[in-house]
PDB file of N, CA and C in Angstrom:
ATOM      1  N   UNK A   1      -7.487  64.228  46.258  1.00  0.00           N
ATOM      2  CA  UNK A   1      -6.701  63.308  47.049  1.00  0.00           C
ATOM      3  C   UNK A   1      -5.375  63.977  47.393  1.00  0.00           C
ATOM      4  N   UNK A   2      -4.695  63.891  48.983  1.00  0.00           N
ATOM      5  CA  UNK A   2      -3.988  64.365  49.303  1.00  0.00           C
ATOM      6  C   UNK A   2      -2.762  63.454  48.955  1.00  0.00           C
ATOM      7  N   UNK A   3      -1.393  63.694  48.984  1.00  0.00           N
ATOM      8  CA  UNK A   3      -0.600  63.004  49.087  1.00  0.00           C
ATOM      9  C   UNK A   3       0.422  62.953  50.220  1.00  0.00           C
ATOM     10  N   UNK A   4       0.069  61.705  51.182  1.00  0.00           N
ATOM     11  CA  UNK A   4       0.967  62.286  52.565  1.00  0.00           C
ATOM     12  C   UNK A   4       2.755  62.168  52.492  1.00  0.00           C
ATOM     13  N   UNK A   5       2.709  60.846  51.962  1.00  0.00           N
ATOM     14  CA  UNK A   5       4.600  60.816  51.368  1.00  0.00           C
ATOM     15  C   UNK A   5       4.500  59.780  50.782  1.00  0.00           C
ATOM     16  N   UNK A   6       5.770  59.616  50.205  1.00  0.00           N
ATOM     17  CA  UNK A   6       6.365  58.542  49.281  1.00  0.00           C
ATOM     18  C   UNK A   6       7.820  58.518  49.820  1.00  0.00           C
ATOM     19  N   UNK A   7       7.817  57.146  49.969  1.00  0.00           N
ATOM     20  CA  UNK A   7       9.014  56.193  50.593  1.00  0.00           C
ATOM     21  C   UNK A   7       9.719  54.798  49.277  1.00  0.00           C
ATOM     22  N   UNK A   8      10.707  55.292  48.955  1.00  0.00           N
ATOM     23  CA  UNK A   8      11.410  53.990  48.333  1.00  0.00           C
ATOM     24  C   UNK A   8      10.972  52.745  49.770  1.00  0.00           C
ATOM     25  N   UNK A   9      10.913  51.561  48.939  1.00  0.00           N
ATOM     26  CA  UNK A   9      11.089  50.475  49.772  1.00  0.00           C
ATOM     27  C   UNK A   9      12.513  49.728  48.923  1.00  0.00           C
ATOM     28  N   UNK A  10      13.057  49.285  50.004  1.00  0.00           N
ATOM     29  CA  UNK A  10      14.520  48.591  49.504  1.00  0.00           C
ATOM     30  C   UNK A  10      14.392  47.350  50.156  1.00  0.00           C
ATOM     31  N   UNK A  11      14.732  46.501  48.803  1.00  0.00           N
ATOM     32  CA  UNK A  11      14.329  45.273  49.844  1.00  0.00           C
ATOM     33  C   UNK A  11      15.776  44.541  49.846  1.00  0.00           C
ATOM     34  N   UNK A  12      15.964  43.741  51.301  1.00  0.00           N
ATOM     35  CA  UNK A  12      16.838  43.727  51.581  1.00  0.00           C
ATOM     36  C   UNK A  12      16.989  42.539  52.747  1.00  0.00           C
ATOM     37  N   UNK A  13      17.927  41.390  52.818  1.00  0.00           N
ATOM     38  CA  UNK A  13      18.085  40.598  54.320  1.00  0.00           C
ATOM     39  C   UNK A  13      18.692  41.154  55.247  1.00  0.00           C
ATOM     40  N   UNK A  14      19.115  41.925  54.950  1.00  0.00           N
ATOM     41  CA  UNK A  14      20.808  42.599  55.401  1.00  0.00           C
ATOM     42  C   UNK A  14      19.753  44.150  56.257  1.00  0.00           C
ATOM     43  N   UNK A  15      18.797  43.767  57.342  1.00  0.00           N
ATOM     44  CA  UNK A  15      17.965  44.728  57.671  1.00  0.00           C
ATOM     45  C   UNK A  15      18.848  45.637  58.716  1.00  0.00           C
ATOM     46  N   UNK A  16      19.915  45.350  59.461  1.00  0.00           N
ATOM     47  CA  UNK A  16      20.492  45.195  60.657  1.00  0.00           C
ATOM     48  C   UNK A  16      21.588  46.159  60.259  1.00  0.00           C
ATOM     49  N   UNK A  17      22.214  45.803  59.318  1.00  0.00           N
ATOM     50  CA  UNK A  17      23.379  46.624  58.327  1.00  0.00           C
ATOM     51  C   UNK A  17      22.444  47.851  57.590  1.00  0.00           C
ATOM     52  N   UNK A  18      21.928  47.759  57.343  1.00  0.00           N
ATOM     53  CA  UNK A  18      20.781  48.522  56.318  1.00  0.00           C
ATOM     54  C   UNK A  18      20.801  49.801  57.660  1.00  0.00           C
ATOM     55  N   UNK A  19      20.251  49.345  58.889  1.00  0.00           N
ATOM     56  CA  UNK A  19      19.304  50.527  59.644  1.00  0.00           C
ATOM     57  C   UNK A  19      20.838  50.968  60.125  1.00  0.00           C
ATOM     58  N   UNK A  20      22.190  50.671  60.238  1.00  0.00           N
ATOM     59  CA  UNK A  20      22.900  51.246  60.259  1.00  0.00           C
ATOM     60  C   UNK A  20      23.771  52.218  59.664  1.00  0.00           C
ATOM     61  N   UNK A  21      23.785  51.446  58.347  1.00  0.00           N
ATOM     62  CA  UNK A  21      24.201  52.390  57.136  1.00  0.00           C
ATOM     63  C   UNK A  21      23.339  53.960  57.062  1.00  0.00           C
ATOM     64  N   UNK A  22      22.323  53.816  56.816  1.00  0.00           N
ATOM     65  CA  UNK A  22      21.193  54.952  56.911  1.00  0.00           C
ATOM     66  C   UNK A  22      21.123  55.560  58.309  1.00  0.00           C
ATOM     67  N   UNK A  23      21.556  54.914  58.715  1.00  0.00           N
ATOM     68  CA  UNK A  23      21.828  55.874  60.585  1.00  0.00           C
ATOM     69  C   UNK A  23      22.745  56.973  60.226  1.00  0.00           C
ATOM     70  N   UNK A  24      23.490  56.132  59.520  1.00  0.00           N
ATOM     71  CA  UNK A  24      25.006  57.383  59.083  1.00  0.00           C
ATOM     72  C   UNK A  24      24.530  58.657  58.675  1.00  0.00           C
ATOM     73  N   UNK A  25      23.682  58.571  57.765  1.00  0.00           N
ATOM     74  CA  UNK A  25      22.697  59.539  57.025  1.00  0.00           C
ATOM     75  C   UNK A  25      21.599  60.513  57.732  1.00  0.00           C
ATOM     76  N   UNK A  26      22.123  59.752  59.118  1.00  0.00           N
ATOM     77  CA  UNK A  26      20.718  60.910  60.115  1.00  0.00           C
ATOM     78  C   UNK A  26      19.345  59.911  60.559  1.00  0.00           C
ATOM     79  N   UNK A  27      18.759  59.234  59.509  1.00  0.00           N
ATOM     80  CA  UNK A  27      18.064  58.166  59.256  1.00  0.00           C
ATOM     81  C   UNK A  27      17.634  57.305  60.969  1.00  0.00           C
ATOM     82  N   UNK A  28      16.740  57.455  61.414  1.00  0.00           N
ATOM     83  CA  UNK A  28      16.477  56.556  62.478  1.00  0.00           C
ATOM     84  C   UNK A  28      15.416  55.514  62.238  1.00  0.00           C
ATOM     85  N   UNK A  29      15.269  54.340  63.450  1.00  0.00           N
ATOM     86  CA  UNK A  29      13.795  53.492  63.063  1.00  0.00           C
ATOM     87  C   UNK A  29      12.862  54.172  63.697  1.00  0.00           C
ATOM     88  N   UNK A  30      11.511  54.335  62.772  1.00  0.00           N
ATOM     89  CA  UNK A  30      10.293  54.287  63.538  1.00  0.00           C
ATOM     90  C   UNK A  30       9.330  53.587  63.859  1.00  0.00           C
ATOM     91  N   UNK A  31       9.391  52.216  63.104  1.00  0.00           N
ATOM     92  CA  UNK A  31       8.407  51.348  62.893  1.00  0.00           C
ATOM     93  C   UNK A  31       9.601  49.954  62.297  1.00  0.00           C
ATOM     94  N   UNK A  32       9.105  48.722  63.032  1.00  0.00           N
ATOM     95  CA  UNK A  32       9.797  47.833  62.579  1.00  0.00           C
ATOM     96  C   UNK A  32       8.917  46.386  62.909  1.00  0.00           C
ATOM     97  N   UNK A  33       8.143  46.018  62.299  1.00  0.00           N
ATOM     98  CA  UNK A  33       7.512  44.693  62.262  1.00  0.00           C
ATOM     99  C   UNK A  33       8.293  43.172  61.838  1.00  0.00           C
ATOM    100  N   UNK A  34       9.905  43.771  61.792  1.00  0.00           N
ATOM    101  CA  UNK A  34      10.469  42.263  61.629  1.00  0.00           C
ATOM    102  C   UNK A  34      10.456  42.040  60.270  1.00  0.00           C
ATOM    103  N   UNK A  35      10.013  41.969  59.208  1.00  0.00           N
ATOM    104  CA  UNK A  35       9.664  41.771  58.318  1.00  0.00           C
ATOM    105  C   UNK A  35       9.683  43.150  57.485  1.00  0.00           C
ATOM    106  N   UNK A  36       9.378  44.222  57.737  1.00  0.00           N
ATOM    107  CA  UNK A  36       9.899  45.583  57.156  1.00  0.00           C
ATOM    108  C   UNK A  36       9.993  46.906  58.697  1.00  0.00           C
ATOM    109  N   UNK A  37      11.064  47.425  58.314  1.00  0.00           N
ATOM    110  CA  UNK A  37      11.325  48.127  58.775  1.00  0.00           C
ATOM    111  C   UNK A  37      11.632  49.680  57.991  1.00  0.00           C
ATOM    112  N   UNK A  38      10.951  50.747  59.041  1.00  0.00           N
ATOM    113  CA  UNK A  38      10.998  52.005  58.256  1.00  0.00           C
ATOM    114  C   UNK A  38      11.887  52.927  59.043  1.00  0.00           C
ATOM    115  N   UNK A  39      12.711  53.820  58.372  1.00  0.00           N
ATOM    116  CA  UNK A  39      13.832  54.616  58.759  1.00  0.00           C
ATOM    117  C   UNK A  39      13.278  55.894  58.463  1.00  0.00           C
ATOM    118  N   UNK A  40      13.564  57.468  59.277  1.00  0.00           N
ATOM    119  CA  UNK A  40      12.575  58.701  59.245  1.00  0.00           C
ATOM    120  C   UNK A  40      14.287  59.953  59.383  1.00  0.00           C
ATOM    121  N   UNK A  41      13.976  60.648  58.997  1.00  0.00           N
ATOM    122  CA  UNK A  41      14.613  61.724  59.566  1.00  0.00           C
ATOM    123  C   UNK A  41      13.926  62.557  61.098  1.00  0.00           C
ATOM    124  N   UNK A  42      14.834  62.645  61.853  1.00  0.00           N
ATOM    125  CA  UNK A  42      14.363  63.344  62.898  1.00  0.00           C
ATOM    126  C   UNK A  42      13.663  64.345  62.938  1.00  0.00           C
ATOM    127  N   UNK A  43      14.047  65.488  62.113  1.00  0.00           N
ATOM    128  CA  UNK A  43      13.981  66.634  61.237  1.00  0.00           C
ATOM    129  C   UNK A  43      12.575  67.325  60.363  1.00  0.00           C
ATOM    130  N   UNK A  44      12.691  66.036  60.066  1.00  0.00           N
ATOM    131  CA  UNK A  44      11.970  66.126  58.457  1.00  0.00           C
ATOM    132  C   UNK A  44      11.127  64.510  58.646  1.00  0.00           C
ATOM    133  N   UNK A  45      10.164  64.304  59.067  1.00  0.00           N
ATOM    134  CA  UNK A  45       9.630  62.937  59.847  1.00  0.00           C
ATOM    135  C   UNK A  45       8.756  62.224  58.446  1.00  0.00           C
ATOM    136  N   UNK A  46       8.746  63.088  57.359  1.00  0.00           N
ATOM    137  CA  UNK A  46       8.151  62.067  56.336  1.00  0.00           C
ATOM    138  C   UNK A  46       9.091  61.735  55.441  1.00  0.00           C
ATOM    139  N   UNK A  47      10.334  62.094  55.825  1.00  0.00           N
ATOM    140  CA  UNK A  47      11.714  61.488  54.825  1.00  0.00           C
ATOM    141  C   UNK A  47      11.749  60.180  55.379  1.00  0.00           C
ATOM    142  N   UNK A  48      10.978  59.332  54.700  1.00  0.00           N
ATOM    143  CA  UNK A  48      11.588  57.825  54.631  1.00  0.00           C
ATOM    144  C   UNK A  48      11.946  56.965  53.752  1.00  0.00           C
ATOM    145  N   UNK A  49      12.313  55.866  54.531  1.00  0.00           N
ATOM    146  CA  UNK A  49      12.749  54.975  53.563  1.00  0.00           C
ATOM    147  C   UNK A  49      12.053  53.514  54.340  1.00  0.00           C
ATOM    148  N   UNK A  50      12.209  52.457  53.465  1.00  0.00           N
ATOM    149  CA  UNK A  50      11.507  50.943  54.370  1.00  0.00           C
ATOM    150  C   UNK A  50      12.775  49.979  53.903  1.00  0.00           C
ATOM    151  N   UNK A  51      12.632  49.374  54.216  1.00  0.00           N
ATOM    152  CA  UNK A  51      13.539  48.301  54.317  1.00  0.00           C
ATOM    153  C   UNK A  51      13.023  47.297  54.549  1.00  0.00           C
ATOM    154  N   UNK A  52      12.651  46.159  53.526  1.00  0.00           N
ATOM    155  CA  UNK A  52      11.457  45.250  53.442  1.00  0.00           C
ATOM    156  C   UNK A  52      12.204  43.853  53.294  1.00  0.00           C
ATOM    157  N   UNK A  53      12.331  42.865  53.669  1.00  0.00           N
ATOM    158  CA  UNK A  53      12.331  41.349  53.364  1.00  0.00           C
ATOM    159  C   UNK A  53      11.812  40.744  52.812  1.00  0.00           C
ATOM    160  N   UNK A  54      10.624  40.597  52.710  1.00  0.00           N
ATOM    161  CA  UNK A  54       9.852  40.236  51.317  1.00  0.00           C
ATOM    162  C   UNK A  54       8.338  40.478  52.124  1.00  0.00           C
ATOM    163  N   UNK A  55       7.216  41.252  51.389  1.00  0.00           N
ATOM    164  CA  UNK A  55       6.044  41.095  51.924  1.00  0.00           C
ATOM    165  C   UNK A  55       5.330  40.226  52.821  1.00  0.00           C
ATOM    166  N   UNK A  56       4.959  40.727  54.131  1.00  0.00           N
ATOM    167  CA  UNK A  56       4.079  39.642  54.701  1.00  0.00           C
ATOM    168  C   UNK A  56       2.947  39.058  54.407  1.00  0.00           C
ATOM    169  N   UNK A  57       2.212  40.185  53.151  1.00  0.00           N
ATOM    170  CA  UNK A  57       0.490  39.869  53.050  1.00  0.00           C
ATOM    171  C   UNK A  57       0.466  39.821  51.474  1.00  0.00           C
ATOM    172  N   UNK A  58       1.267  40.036  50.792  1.00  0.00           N
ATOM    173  CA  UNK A  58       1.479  40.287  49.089  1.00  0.00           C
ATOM    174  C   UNK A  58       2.010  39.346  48.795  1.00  0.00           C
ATOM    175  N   UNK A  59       1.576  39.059  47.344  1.00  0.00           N
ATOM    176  CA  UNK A  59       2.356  38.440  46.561  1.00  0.00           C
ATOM    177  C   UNK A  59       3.371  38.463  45.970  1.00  0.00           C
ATOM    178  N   UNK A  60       4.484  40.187  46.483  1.00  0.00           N
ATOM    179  CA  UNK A  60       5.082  40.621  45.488  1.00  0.00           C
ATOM    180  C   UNK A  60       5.627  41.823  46.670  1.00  0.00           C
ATOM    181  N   UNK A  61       6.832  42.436  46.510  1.00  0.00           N
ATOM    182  CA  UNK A  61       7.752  43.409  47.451  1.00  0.00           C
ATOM    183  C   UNK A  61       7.506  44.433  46.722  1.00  0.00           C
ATOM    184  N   UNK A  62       7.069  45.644  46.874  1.00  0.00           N
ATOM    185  CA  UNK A  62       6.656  46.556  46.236  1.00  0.00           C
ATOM    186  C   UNK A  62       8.076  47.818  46.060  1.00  0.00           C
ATOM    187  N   UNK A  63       8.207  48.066  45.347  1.00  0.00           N
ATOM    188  CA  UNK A  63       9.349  48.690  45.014  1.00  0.00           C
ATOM    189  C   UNK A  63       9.562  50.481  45.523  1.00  0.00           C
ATOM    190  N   UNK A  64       7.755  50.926  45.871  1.00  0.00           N
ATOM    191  CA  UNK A  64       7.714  52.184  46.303  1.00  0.00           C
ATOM    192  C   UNK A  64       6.321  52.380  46.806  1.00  0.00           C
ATOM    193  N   UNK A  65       6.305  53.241  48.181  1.00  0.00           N
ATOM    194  CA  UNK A  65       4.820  53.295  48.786  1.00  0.00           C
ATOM    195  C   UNK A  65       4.724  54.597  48.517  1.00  0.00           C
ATOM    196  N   UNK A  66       3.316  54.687  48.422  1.00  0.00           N
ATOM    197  CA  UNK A  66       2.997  56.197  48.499  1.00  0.00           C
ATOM    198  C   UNK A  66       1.512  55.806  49.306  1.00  0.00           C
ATOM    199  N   UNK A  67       1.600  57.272  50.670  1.00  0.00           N
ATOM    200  CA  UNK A  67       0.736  57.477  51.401  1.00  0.00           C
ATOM    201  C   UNK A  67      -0.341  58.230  50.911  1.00  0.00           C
ATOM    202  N   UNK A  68      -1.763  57.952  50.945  1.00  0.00           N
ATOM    203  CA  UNK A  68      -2.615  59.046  50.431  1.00  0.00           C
ATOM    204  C   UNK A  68      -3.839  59.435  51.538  1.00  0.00           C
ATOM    205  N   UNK A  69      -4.522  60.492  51.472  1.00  0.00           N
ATOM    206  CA  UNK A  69      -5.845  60.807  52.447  1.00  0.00           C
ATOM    207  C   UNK A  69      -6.587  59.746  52.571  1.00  0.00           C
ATOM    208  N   UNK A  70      -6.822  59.062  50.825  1.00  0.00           N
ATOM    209  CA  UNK A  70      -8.250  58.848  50.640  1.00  0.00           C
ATOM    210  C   UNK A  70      -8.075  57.318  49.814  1.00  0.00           C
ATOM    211  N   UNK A  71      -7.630  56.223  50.672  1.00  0.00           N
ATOM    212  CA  UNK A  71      -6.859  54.754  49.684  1.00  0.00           C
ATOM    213  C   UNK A  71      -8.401  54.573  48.697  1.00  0.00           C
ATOM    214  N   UNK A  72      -9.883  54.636  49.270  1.00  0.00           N
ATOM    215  CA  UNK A  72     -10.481  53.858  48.526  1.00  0.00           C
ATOM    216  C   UNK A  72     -10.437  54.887  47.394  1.00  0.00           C
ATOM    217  N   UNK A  73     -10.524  55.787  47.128  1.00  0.00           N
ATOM    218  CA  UNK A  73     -10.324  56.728  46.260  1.00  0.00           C
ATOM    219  C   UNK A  73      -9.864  56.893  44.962  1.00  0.00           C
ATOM    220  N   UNK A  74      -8.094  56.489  45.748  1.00  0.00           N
ATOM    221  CA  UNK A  74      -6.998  56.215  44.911  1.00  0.00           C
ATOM    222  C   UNK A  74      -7.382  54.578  44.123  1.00  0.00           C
ATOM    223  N   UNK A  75      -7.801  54.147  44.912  1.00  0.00           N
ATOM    224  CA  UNK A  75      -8.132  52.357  44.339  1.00  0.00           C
ATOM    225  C   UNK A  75      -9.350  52.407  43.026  1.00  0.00           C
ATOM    226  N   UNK A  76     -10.171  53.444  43.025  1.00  0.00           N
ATOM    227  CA  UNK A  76     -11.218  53.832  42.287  1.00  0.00           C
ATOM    228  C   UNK A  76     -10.338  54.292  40.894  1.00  0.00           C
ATOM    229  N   UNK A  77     -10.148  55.498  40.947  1.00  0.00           N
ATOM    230  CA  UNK A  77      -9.166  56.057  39.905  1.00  0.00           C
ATOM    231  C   UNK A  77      -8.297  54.888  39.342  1.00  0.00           C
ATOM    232  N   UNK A  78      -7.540  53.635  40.080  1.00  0.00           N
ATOM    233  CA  UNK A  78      -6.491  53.183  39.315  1.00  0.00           C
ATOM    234  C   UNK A  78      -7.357  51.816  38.858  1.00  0.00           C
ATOM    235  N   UNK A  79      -8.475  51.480  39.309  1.00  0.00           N
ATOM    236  CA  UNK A  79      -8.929  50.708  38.422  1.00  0.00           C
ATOM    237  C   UNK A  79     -10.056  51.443  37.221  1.00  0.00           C
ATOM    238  N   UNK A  80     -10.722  52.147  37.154  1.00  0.00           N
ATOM    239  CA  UNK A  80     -11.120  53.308  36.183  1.00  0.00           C
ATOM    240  C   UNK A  80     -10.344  53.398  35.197  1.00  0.00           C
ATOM    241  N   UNK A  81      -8.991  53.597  35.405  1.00  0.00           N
ATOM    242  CA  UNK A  81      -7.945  54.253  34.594  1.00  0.00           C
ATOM    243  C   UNK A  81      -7.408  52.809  33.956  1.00  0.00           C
ATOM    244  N   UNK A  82      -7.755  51.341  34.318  1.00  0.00           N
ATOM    245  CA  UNK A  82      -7.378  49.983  33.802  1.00  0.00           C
ATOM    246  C   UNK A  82      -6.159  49.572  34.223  1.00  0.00           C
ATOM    247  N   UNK A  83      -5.227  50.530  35.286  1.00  0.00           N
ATOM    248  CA  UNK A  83      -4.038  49.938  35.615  1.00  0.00           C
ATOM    249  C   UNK A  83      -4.312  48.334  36.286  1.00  0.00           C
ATOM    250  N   UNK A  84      -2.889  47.841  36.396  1.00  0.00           N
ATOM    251  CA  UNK A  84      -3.073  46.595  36.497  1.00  0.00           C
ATOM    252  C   UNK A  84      -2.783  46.336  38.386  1.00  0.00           C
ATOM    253  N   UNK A  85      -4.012  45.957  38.876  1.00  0.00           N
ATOM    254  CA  UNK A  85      -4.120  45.844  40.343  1.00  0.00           C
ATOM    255  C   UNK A  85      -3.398  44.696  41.015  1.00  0.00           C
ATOM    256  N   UNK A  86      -2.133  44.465  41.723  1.00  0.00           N
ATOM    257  CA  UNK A  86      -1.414  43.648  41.650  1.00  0.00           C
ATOM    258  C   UNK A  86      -1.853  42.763  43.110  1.00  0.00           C
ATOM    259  N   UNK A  87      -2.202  43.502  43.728  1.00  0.00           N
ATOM    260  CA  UNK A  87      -2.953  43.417  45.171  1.00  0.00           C
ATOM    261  C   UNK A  87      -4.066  43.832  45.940  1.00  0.00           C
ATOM    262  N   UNK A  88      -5.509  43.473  45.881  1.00  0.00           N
ATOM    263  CA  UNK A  88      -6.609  43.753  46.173  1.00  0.00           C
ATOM    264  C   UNK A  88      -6.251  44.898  47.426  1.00  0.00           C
ATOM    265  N   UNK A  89      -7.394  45.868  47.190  1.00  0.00           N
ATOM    266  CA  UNK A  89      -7.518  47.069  48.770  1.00  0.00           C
ATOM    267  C   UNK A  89      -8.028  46.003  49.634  1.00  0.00           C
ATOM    268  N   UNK A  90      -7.363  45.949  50.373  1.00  0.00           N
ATOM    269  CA  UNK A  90      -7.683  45.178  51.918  1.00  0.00           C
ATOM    270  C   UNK A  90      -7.185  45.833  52.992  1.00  0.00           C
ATOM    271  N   UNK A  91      -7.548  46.170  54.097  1.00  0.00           N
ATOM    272  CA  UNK A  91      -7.228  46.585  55.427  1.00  0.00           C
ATOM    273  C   UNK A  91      -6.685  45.215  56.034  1.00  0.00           C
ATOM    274  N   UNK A  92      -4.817  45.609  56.981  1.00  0.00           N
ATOM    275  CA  UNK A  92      -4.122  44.717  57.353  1.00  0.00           C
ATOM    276  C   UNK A  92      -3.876  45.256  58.702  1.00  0.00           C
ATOM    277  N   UNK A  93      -3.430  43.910  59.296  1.00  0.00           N
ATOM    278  CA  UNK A  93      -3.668  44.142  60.574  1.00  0.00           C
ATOM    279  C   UNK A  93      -2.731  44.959  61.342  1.00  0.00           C
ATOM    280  N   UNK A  94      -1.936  45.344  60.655  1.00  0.00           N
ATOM    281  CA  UNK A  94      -0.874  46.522  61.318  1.00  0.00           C
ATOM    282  C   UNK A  94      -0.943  47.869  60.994  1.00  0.00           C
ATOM    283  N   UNK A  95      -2.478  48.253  60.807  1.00  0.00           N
ATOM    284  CA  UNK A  95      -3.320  49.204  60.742  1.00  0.00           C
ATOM    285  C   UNK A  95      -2.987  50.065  59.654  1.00  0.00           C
ATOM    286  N   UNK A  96      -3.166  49.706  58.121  1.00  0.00           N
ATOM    287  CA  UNK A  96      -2.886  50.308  57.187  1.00  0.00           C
ATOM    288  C   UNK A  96      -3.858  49.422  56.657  1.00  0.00           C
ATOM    289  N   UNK A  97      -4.669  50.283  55.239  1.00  0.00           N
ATOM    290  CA  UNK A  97      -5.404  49.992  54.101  1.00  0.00           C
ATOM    291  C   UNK A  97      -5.037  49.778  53.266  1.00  0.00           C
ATOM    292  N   UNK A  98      -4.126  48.578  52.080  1.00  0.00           N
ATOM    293  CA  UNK A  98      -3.021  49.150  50.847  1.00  0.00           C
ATOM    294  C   UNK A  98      -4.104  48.449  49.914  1.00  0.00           C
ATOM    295  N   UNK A  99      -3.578  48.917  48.810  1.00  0.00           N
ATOM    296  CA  UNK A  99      -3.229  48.117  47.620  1.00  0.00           C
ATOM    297  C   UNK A  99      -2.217  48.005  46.605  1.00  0.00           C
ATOM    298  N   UNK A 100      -1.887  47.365  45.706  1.00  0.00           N
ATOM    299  CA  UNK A 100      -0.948  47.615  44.848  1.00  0.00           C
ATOM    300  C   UNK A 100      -1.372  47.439  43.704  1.00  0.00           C
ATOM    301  N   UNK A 101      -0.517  48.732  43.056  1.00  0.00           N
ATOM    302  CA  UNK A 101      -0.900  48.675  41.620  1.00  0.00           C
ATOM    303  C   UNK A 101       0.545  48.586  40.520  1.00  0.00           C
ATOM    304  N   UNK A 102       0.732  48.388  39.705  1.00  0.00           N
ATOM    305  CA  UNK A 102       2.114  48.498  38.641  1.00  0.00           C
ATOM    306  C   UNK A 102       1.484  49.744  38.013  1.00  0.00           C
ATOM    307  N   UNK A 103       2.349  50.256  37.903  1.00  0.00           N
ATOM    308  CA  UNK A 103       2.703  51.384  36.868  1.00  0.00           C
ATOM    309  C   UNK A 103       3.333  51.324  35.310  1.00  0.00           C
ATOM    310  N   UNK A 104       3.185  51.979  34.432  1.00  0.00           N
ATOM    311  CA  UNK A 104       3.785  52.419  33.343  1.00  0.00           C
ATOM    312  C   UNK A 104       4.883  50.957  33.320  1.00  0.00           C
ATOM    313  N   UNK A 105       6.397  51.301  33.605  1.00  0.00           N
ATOM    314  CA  UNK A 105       7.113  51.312  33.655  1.00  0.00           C
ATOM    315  C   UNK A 105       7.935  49.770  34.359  1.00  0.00           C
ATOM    316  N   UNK A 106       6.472  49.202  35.039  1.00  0.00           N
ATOM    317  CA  UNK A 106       5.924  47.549  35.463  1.00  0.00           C
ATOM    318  C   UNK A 106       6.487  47.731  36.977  1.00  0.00           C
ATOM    319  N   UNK A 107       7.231  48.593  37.758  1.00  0.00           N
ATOM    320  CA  UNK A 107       7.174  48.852  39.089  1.00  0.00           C
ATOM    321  C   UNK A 107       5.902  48.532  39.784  1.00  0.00           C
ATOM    322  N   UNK A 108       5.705  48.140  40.897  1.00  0.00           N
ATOM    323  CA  UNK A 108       4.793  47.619  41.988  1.00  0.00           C
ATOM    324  C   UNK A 108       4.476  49.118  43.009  1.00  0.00           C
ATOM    325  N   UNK A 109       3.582  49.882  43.109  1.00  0.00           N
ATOM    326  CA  UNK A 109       3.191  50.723  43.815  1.00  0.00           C
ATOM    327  C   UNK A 109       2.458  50.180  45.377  1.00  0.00           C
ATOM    328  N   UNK A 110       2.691  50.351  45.961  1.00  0.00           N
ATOM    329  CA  UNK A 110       1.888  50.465  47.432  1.00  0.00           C
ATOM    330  C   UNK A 110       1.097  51.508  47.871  1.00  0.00           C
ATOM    331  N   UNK A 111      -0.014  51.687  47.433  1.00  0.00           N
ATOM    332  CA  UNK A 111      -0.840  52.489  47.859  1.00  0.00           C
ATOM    333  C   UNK A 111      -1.356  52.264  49.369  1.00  0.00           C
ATOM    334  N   UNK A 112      -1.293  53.368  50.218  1.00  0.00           N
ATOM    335  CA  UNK A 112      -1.741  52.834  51.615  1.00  0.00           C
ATOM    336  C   UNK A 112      -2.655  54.367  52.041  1.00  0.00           C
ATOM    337  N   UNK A 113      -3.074  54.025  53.331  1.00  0.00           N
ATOM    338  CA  UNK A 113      -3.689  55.211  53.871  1.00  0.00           C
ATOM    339  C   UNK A 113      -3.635  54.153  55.413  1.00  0.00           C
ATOM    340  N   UNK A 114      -3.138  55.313  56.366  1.00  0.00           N
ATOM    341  CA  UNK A 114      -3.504  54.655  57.927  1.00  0.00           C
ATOM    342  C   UNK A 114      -4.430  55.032  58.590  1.00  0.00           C
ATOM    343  N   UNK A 115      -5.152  53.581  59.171  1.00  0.00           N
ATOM    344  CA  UNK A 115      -6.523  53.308  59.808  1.00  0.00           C
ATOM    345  C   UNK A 115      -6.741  53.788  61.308  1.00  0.00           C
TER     346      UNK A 115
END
């Protein structure tokens, strides 16, 4: 399994102030569904960050995504391994596959792969 990136998600109301602050930083939008919005380096296009309001399809704001090749894969391994699945693999309609899992440490993972 490849790993394409990992993005803090910051969750936040203050989305407007947020994509400005991180502008300062170089930081632009590339994606913004209202509900989360993701900030990229021009540069360097898998330096991101999200900026989330509270999940549209979860039960729960996930604290960090990580992109992979192969989601059903990754979803195999983390239930195998007994982690605790916080959010079924489902394909959503803004063309990503996630699931979520907690980690160690009780953080919320976002596992995704795009469809």
């Amino acid at each position: 399994m490849i790993v394409r990136r990992v993005m803090p998600v910051i969750r936040s109301e203050a989305v407007r102030e947020s994509r400005e602050f991180y502008g300062l930083l170089g930081l632009e939008e590339v994606m913004n569904h209202g509900w989360i919005m993701t900030l990229a380096s021009p540069s360097s296009p898998t330096a991101q960050i999200s900026v989330m309001t509270s999940d549209k399809t979860a039960p729960v704001t996930p604290d960090v995504s990580v992109e992979v090749d192969d989601v059903d894969a990754a979803y195999r391994l983390m239930r195998e391994s007994g982690a605790e699945i916080v959010h079924p693999l489902q394909d959503e309609e803004w063309g990503v596959r996630r699931f979520f899992v907690r980690d160690p440490s009780g953080r919320v993972v976002n596992v995704l792969a795009h469809r």
